[in-house]
PDB file of N, CA and C in Angstrom:
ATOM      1  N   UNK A   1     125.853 100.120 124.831  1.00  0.00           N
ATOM      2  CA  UNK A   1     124.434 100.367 124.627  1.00  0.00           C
ATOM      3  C   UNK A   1     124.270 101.354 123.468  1.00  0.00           C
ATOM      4  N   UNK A   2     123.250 100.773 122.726  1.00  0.00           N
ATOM      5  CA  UNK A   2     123.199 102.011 121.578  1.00  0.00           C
ATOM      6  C   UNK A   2     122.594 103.090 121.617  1.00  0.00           C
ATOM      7  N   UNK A   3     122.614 104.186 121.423  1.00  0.00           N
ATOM      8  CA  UNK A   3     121.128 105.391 121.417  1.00  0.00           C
ATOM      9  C   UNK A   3     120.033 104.760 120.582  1.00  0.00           C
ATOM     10  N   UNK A   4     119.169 105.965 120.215  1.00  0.00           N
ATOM     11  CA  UNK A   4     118.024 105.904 119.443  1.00  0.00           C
ATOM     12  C   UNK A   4     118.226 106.055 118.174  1.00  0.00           C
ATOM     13  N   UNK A   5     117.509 105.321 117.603  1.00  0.00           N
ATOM     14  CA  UNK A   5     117.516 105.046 115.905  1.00  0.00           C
ATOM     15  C   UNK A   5     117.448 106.637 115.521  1.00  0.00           C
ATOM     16  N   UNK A   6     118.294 106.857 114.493  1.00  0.00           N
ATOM     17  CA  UNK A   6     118.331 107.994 113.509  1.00  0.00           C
ATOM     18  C   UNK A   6     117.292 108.090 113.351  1.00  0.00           C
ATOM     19  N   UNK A   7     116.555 109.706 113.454  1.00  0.00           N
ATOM     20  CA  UNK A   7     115.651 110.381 112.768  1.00  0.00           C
ATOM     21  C   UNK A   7     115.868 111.327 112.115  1.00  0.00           C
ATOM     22  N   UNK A   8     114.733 112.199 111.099  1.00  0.00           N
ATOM     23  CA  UNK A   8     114.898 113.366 110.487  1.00  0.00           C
ATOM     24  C   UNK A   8     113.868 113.752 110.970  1.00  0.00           C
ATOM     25  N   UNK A   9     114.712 115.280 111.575  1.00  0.00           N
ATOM     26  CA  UNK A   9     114.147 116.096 112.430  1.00  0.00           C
ATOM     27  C   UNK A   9     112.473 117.072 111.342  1.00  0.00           C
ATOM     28  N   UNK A  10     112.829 116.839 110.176  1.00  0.00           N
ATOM     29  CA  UNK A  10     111.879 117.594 109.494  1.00  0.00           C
ATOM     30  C   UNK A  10     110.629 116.713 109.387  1.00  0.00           C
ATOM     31  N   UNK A  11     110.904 115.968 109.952  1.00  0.00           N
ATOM     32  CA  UNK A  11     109.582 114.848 109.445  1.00  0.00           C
ATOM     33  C   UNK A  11     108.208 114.491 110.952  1.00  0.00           C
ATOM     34  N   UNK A  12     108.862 115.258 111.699  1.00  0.00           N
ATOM     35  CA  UNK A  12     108.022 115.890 112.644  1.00  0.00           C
ATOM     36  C   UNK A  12     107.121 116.603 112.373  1.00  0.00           C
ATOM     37  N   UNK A  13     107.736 118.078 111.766  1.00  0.00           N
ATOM     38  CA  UNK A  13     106.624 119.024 111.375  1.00  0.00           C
ATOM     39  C   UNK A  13     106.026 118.571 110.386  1.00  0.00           C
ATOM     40  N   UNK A  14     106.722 118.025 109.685  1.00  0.00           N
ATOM     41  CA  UNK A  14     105.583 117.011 108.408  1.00  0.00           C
ATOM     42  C   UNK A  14     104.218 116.231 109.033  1.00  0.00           C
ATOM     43  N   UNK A  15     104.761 115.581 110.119  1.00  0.00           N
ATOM     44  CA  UNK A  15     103.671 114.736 110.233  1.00  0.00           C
ATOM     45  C   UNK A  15     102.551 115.567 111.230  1.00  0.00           C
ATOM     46  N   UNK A  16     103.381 116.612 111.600  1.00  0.00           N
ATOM     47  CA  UNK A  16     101.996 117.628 112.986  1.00  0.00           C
ATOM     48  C   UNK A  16     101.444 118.012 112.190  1.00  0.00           C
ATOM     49  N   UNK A  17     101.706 118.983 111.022  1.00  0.00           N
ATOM     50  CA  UNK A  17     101.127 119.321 110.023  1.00  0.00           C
ATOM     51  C   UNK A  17     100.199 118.827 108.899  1.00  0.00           C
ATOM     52  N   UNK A  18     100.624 117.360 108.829  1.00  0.00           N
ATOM     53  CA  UNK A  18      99.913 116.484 108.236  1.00  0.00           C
ATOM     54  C   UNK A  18      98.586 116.645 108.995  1.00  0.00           C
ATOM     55  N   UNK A  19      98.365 115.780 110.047  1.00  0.00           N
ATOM     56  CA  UNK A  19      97.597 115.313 111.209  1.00  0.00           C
ATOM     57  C   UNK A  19      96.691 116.462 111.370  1.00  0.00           C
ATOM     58  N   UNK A  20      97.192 118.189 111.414  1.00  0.00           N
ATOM     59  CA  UNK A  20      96.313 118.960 111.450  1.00  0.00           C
ATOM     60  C   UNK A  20      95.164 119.110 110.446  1.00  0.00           C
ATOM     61  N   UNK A  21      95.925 119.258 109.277  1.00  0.00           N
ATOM     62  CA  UNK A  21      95.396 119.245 108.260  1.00  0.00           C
ATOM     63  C   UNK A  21      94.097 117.903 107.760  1.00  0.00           C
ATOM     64  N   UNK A  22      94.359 117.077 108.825  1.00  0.00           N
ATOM     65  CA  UNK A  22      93.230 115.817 108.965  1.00  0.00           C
ATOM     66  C   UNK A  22      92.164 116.198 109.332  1.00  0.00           C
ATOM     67  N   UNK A  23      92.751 116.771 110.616  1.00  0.00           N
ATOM     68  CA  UNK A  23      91.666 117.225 111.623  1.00  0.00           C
ATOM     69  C   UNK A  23      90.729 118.167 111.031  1.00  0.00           C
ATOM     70  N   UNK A  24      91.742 119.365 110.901  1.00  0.00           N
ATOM     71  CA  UNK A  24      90.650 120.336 110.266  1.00  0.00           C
ATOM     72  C   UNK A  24      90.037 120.108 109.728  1.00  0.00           C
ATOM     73  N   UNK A  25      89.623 119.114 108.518  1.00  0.00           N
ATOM     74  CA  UNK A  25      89.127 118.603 107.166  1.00  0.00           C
ATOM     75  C   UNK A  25      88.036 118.140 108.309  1.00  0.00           C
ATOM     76  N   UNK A  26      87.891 116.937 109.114  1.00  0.00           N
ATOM     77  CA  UNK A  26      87.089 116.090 109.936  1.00  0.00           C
ATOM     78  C   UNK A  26      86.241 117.518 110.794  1.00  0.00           C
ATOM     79  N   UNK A  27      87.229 118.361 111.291  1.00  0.00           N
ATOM     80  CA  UNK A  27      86.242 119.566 112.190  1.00  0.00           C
ATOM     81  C   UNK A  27      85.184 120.229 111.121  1.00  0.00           C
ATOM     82  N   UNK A  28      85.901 121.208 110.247  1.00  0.00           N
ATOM     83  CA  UNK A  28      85.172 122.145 109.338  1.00  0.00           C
ATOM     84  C   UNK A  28      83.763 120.704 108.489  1.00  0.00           C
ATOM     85  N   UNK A  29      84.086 119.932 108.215  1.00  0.00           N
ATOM     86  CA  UNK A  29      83.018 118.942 107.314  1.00  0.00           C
ATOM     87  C   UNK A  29      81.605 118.942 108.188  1.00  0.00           C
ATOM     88  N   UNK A  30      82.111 118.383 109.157  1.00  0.00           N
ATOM     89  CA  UNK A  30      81.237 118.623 110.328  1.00  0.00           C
ATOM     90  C   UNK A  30      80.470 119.964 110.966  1.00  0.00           C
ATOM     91  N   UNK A  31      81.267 120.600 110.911  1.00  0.00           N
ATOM     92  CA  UNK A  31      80.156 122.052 110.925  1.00  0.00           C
ATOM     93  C   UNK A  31      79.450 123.026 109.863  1.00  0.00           C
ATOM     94  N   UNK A  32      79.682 122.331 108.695  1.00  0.00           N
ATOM     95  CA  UNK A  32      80.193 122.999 107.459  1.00  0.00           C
ATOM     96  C   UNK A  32      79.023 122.033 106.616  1.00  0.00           C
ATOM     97  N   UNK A  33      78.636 120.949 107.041  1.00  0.00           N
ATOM     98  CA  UNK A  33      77.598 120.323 106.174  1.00  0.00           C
ATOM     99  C   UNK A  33      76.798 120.701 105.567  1.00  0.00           C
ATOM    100  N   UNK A  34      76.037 121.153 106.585  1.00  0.00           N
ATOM    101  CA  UNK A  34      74.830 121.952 106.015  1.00  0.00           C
ATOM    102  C   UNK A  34      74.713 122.708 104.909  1.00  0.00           C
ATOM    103  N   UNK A  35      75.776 123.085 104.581  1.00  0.00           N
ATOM    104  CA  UNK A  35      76.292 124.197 103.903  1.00  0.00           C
ATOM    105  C   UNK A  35      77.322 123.664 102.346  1.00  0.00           C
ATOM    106  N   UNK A  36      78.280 123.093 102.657  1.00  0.00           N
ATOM    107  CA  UNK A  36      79.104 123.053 102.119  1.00  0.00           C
ATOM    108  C   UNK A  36      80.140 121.315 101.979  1.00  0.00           C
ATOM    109  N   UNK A  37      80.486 120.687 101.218  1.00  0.00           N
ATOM    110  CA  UNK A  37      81.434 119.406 101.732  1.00  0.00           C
ATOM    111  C   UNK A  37      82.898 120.261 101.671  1.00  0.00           C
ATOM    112  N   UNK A  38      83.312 120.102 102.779  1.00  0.00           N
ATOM    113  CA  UNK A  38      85.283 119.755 102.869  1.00  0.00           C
ATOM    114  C   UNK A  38      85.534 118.519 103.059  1.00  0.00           C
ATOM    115  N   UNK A  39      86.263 118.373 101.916  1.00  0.00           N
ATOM    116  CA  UNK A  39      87.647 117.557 101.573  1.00  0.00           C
ATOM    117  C   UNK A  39      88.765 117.919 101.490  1.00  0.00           C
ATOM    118  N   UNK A  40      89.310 116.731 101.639  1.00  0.00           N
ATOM    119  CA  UNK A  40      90.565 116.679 101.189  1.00  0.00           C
ATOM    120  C   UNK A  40      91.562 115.637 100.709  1.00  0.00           C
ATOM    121  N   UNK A  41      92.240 115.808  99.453  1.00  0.00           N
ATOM    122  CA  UNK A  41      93.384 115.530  98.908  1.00  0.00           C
ATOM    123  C   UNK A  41      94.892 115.127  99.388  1.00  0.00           C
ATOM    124  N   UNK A  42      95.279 114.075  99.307  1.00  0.00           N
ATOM    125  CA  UNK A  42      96.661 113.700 100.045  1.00  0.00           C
ATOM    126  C   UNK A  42      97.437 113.335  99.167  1.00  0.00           C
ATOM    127  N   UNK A  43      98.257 114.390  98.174  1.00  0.00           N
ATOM    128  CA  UNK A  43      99.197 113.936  97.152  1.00  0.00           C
ATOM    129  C   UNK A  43     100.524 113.003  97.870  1.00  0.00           C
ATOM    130  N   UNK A  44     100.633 111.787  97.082  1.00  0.00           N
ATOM    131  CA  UNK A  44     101.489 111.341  97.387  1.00  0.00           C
ATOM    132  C   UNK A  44     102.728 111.738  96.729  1.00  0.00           C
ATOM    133  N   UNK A  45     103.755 111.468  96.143  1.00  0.00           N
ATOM    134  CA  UNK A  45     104.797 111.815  95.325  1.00  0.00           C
ATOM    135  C   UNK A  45     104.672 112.016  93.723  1.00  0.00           C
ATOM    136  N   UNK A  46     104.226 113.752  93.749  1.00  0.00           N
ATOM    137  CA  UNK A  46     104.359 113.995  91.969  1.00  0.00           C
ATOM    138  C   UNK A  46     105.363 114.419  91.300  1.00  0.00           C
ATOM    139  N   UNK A  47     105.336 114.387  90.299  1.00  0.00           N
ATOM    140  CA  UNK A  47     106.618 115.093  89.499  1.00  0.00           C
ATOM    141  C   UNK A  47     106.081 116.921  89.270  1.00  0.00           C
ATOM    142  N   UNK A  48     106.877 117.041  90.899  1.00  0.00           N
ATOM    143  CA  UNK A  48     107.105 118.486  90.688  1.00  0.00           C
ATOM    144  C   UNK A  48     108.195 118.950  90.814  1.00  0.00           C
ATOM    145  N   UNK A  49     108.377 120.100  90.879  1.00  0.00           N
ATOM    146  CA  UNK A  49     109.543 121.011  91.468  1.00  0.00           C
ATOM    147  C   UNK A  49     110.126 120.449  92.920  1.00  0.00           C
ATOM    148  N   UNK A  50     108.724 120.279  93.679  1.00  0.00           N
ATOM    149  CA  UNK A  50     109.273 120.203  94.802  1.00  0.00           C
ATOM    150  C   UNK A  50     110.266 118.640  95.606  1.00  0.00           C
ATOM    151  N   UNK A  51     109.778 118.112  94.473  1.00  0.00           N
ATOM    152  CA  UNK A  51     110.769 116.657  94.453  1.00  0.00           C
ATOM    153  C   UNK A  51     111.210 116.324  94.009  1.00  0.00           C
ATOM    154  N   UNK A  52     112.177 117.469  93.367  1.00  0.00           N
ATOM    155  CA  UNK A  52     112.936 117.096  92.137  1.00  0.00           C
ATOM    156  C   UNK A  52     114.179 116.397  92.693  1.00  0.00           C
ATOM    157  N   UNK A  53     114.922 117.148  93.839  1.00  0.00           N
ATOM    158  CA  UNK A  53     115.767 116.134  94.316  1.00  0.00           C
ATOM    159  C   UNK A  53     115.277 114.577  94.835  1.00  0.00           C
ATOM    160  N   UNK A  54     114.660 114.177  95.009  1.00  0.00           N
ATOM    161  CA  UNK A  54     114.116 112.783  94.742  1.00  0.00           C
ATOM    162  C   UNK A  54     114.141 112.271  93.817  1.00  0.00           C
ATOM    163  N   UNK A  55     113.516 112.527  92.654  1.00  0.00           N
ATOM    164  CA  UNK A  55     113.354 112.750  91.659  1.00  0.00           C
ATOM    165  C   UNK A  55     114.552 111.990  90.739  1.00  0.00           C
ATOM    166  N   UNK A  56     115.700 112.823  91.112  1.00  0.00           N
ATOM    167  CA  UNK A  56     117.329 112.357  91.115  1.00  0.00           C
ATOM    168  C   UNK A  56     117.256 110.859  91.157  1.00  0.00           C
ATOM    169  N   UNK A  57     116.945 110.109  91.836  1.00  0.00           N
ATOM    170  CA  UNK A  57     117.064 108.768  92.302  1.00  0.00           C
ATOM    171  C   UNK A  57     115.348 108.171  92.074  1.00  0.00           C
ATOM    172  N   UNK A  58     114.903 108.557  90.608  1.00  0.00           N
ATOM    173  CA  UNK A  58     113.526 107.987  90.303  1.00  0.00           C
ATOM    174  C   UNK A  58     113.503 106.605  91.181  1.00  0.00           C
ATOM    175  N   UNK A  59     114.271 105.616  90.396  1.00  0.00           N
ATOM    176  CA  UNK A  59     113.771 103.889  90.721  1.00  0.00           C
ATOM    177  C   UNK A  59     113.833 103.923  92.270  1.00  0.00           C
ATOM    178  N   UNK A  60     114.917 104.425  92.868  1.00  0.00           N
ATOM    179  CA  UNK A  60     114.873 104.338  94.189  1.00  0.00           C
ATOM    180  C   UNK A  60     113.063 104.858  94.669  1.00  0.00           C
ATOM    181  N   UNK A  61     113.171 106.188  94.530  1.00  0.00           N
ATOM    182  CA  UNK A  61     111.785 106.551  94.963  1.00  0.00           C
ATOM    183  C   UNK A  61     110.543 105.561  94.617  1.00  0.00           C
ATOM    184  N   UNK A  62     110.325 105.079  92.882  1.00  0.00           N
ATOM    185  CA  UNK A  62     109.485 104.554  93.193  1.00  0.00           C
ATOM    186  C   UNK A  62     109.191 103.176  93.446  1.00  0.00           C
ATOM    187  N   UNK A  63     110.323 102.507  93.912  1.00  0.00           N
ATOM    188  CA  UNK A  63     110.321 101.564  94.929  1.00  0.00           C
ATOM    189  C   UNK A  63     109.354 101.314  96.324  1.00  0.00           C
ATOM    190  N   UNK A  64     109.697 102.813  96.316  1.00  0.00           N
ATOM    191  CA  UNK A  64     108.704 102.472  97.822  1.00  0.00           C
ATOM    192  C   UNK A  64     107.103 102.616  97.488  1.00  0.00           C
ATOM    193  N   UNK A  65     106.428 103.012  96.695  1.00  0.00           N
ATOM    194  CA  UNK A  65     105.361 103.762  95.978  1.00  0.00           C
ATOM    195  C   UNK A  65     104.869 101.880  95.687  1.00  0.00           C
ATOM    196  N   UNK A  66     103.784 101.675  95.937  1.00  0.00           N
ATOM    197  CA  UNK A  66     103.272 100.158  95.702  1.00  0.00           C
ATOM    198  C   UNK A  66     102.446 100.052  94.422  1.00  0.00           C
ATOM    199  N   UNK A  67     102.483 101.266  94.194  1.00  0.00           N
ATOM    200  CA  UNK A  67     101.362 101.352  92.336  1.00  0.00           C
ATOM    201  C   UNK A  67     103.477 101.003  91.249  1.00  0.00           C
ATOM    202  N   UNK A  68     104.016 101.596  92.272  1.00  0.00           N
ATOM    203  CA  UNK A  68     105.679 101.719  91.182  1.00  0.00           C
ATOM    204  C   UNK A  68     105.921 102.577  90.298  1.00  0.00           C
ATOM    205  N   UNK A  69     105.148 104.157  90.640  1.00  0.00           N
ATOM    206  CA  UNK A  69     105.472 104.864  89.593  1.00  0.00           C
ATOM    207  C   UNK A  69     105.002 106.449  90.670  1.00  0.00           C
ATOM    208  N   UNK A  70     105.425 107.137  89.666  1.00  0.00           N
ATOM    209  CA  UNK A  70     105.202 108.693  90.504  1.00  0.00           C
ATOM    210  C   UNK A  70     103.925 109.148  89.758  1.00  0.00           C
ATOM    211  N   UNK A  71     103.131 109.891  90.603  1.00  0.00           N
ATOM    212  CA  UNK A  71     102.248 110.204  90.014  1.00  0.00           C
ATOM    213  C   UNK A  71     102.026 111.247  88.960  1.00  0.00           C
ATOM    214  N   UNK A  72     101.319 111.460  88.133  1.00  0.00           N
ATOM    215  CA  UNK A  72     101.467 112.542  87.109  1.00  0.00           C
ATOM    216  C   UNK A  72     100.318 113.311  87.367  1.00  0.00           C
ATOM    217  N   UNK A  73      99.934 114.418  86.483  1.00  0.00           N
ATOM    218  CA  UNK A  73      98.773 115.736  86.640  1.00  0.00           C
ATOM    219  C   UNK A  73      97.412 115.045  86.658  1.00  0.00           C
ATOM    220  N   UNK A  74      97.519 114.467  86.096  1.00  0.00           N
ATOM    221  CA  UNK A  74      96.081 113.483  85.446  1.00  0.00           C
ATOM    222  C   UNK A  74      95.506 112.671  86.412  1.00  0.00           C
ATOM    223  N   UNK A  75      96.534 111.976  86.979  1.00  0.00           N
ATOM    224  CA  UNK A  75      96.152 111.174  88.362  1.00  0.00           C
ATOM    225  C   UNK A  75      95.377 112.080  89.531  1.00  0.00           C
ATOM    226  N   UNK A  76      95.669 113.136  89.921  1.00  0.00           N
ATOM    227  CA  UNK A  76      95.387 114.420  91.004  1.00  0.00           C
ATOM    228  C   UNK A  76      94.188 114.788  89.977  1.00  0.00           C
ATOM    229  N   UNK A  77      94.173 115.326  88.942  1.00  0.00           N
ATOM    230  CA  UNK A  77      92.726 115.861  88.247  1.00  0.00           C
ATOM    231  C   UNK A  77      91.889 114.733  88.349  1.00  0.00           C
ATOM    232  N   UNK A  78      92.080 113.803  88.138  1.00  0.00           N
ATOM    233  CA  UNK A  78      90.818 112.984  88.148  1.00  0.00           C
ATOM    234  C   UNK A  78      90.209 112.576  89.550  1.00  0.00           C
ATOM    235  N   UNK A  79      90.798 112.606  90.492  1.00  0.00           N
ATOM    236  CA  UNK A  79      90.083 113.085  91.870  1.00  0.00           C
ATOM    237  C   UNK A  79      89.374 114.001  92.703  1.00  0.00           C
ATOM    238  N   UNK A  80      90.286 115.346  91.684  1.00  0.00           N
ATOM    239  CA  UNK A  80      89.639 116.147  92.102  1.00  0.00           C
ATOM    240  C   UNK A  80      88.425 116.443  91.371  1.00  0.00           C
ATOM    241  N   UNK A  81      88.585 116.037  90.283  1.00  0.00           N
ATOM    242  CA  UNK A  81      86.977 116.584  89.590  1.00  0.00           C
ATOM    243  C   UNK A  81      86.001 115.376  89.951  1.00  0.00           C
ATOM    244  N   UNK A  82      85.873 113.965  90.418  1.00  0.00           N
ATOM    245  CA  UNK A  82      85.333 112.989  91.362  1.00  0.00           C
ATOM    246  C   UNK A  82      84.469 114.159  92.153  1.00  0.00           C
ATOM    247  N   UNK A  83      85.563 114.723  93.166  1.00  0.00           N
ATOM    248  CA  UNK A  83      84.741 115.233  94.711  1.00  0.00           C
ATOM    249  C   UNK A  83      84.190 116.906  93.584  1.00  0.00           C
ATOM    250  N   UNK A  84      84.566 117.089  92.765  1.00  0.00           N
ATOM    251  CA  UNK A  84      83.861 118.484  91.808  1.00  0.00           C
ATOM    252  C   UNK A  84      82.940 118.122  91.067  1.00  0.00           C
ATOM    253  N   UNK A  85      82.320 116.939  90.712  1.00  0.00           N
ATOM    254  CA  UNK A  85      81.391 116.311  90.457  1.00  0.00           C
ATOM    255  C   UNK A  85      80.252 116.207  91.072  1.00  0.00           C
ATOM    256  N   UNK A  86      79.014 115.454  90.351  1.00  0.00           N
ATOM    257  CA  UNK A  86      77.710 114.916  90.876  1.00  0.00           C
ATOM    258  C   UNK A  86      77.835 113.773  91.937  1.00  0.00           C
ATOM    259  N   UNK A  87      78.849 112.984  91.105  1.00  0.00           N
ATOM    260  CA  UNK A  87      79.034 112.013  91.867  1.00  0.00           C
ATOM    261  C   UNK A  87      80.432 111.556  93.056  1.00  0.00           C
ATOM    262  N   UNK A  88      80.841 112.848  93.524  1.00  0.00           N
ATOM    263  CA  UNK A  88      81.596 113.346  94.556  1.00  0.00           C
ATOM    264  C   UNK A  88      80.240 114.390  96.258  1.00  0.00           C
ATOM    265  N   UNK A  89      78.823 114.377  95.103  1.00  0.00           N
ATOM    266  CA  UNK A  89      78.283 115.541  96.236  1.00  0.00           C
ATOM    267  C   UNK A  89      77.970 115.085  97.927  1.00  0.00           C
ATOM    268  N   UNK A  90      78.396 113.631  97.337  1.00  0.00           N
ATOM    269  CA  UNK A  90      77.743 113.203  98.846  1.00  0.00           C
ATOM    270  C   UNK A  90      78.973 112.878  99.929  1.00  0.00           C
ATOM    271  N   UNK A  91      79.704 113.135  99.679  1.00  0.00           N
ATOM    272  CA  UNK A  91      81.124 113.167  99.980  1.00  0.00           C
ATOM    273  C   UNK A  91      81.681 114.529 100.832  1.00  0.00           C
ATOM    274  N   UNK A  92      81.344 114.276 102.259  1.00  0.00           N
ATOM    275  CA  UNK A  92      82.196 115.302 102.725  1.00  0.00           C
ATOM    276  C   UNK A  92      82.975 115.083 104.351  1.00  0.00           C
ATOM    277  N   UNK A  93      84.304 115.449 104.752  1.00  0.00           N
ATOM    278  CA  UNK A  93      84.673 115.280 105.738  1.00  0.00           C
ATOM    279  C   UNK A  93      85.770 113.934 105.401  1.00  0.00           C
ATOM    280  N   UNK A  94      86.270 113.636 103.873  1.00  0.00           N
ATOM    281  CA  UNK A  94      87.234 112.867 103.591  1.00  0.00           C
ATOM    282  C   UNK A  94      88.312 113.579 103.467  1.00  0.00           C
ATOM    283  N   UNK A  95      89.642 112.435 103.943  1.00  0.00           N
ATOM    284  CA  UNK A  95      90.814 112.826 103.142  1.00  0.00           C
ATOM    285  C   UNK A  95      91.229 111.341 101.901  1.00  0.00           C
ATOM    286  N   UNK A  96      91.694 112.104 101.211  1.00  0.00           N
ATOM    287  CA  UNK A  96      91.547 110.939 100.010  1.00  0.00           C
ATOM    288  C   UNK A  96      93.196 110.609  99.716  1.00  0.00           C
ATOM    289  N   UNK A  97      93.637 109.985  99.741  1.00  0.00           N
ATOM    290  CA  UNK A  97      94.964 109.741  99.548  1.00  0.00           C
ATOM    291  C   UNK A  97      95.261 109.742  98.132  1.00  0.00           C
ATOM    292  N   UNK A  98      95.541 110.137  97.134  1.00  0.00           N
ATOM    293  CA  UNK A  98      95.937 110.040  95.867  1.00  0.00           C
ATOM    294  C   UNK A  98      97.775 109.515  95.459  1.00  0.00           C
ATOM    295  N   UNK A  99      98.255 108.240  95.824  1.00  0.00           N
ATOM    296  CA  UNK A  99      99.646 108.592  96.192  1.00  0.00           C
ATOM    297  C   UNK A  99      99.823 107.374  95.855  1.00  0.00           C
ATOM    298  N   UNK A 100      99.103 106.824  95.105  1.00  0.00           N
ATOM    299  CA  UNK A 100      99.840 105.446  94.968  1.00  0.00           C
ATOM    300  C   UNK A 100      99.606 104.679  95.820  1.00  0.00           C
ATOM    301  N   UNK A 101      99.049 104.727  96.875  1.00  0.00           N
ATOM    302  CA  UNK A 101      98.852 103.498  97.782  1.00  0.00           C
ATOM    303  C   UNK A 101     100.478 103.859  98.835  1.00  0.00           C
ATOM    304  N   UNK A 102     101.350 104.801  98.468  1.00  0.00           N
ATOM    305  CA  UNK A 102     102.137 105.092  99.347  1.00  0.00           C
ATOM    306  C   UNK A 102     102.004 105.154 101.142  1.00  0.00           C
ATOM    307  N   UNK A 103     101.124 105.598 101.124  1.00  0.00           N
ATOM    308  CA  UNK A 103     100.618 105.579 102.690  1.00  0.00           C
ATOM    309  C   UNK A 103     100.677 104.275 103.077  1.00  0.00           C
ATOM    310  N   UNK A 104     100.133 103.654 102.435  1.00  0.00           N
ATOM    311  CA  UNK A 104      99.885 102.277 102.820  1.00  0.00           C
ATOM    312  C   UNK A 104     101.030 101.479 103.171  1.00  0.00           C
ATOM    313  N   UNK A 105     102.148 101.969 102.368  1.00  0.00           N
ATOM    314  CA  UNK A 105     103.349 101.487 103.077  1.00  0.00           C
ATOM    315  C   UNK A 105     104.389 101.805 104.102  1.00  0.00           C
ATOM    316  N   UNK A 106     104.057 103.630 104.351  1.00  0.00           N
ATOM    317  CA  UNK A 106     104.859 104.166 104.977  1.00  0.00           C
ATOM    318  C   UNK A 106     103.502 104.987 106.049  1.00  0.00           C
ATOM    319  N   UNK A 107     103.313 104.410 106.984  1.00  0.00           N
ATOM    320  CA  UNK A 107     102.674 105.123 108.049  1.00  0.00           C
ATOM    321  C   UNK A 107     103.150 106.351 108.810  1.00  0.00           C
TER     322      UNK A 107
END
């Protein structure tokens, strides 16, 4: 009989943390209307520091990425100035995925 499929144990707190960070966005928008829009931003894989070991193995990475490429500065600015915009004001209590459509493949 086999055990349970390999996991990585870090990808737990990734995803509680994720999920909070949903919530909160959905709680604060909601009490916060009147007043103010919260959003939020869901970088998918950029060329930073912090993925540089990925990074290592570009084609691999953006294999999984369904746009096929990593995202750059420009991609993230132009969303954010969207919801920093006129035509972002009516907009509040989103999370916006900016990632390539990555989510879309990896739930």
């Amino acid at each position: 009989m086999m055990g349970p499929a390999p996991f990585k144990l870090a990808s737990f707190a990734y995803a509680a943390s994720k999920g909070g960070l949903h919530h909160m966005t959905h709680h604060l928008a909601r009490h916060l209307a009147p007043v103010v829009n919260v959003n939020t931003l869901a970088p998918g894989a950029f060329e930073t520091p912090l993925i540089a070991f990925a990074l290592e193995q570009r084609a691999a990475l953006e294999a999984t990425i369904p746009r096929g490429m990593v995202g750059q500065a420009d991609d993230f600015a132009g969303a954010a100035i969207f919801l920093s915009s006129r035509a972002g004001a009516y907009v509040t209590g989103a999370v916006i995925p900016v990632d390539g459509g990555m989510s879309l493949s990896n739930p």
